[in-house]
Protein backbone atom coordinates (compact mmCIF):
# COMPACT_ATOMS: atom_id res chain seq x y z
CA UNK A 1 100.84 307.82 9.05
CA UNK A 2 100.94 304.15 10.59
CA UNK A 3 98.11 302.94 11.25
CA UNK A 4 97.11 301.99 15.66
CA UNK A 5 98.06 297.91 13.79
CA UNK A 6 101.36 298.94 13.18
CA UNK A 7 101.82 300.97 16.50
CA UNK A 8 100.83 298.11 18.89
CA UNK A 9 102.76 295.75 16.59
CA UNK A 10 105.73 298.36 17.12
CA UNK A 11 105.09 298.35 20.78
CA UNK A 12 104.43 294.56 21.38
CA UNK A 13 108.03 293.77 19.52
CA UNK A 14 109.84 296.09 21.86
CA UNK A 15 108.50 295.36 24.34
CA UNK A 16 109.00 291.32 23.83
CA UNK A 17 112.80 292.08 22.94
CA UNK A 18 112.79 293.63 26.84
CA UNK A 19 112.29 290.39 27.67
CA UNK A 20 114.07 287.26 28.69
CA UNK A 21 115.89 286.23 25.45
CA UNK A 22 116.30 282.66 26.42
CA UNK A 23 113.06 281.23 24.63
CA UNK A 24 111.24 282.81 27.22
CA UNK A 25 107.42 283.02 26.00
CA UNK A 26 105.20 285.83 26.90
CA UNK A 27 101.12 285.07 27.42
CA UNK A 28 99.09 287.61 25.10
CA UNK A 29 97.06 288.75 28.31
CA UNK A 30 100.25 289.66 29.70
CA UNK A 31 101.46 291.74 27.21
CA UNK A 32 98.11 293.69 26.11
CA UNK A 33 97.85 294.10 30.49
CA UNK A 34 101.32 295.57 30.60
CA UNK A 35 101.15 297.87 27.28
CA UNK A 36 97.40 298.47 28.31
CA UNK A 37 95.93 297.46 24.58
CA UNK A 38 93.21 295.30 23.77
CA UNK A 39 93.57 291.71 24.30
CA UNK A 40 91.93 290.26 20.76
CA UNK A 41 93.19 293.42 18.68
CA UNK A 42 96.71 292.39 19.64
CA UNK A 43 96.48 288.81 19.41
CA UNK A 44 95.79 289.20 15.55
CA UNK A 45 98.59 291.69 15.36
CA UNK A 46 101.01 289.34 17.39
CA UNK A 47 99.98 286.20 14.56
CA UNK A 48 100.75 288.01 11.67
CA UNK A 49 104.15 289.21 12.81
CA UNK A 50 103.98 285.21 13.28
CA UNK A 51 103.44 284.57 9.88
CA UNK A 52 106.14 286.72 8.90
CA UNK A 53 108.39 285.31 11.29
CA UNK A 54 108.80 287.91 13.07
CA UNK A 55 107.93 286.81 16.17
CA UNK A 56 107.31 282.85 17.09
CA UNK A 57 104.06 281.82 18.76
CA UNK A 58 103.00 278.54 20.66
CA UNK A 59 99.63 278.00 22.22
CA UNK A 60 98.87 276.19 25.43
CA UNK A 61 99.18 276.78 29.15
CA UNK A 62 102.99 277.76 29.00
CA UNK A 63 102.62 279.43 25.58
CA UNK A 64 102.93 283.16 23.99
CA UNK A 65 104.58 285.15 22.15
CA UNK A 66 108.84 285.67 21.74
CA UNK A 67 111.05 286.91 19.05
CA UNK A 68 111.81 284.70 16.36
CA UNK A 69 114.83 286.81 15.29
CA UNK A 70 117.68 288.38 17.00
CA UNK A 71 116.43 291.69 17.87
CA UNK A 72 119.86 293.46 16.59
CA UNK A 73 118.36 291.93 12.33
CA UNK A 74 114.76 293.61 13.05
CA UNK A 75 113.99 297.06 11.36
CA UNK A 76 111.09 299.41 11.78
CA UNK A 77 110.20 298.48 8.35
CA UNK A 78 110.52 295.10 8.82
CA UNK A 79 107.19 295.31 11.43
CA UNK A 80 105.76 298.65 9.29
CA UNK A 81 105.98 295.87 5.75
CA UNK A 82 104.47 292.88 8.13
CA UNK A 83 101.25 295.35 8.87
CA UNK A 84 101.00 298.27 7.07
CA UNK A 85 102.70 297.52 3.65
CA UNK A 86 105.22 298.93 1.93
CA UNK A 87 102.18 300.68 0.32
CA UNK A 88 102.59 303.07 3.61
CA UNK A 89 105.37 305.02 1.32
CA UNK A 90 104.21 304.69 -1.75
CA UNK A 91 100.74 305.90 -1.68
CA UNK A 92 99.62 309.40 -2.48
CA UNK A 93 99.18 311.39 0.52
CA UNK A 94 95.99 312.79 -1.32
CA UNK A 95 94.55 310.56 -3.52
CA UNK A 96 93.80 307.00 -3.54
CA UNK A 97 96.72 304.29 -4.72
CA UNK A 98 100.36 305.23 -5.61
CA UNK A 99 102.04 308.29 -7.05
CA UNK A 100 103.29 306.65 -9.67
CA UNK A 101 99.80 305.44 -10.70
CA UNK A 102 98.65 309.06 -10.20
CA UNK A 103 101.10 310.30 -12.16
CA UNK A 104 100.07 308.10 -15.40
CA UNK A 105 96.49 309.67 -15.17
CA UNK A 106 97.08 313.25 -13.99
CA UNK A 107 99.45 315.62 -12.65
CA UNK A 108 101.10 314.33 -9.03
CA UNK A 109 99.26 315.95 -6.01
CA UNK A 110 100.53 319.35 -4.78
CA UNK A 111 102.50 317.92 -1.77
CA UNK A 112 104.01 315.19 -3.65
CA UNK A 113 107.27 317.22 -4.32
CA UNK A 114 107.79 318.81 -0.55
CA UNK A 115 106.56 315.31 0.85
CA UNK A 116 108.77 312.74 -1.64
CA UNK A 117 112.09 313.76 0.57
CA UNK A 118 110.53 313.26 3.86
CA UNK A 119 109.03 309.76 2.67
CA UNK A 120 112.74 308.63 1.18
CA UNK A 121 113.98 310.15 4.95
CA UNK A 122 111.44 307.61 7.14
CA UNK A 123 112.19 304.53 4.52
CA UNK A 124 116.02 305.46 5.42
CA UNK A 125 115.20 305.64 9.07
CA UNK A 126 112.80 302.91 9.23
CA UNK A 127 115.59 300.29 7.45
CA UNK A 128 118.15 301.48 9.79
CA UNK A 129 116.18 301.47 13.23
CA UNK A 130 116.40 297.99 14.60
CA UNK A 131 114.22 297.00 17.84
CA UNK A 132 117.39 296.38 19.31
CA UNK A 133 118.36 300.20 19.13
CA UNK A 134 115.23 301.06 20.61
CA UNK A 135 115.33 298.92 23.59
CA UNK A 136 118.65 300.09 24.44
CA UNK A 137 116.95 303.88 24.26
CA UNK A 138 114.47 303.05 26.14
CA UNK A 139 114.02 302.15 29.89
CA UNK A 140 111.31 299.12 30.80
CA UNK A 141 109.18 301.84 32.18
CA UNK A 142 108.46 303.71 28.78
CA UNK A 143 107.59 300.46 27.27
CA UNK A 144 104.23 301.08 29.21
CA UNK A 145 103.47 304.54 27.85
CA UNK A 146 104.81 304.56 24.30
């Protein structure tokens, strides 16, 4: 359902909120070394969770990557919306664009009735899921494998 964008974003943001919360910055090549993903890929992730201030960035020899929010205010969605889209929960799981725009030119898709409460359950549980909820679930050492 997300696409591997949203996951490293996902990943990088808990894993930065494990961090030192003190302004600390962490280098890109540390993070995509330590969550073993690809350098570049994650750099572009990391700047657009920039741009939606997500996460702050500054360049230079003592620069990287650190929240930009108190990790207790950012939801699932909140990273899901920064990468994916909201589109990610409105879109027909069968056919292309939204079932609402389906539904004006045909009948909705045979799943869309058995899959409408399970996409209303993830928006729920993606609002209410803050990073800081899944750090404190986590140990550093899962941070790794997730």
């Amino acid at each position: 359902m997300l696409s591997n964008s949203c996951r490293y974003g996902i990943r990088a943001v808990i894993y930065l909120a494990s961090q030192r919360s003190d302004g600390f910055k962490t280098g890109i090549k540390q993070i995509s070394n330590d969550l073993d993903l690809p350098t570049p890929f994650l750099a572009k992730i990391l700047q657009q969770l920039a741009k939606q201030k997500i996460l702050s960035s500054s360049k230079g020899p003592h620069g990287g990557f650190s929240l930009s929010k108190d990790p207790r205010t950012i939801t699932l969605l909140d990273i899901v919306n920064s990468i994916d889209g909201y589109d990610t929960f409105t879109n027909c799981v069968m056919h292309k664009g939204t079932c609402e725009g389906i539904k004006r030119e045909k009948k909705f898709c045979p799943l869309h009735d058995d899959y409408e409460n399970t996409r209303m359950e993830l928006i729920t549980l993606f609002s209410n899921k803050t990073i800081y909820d899944l750090v404190m679930k986590a140990d550093s050492s899962e941070f790794i494998t997730i």
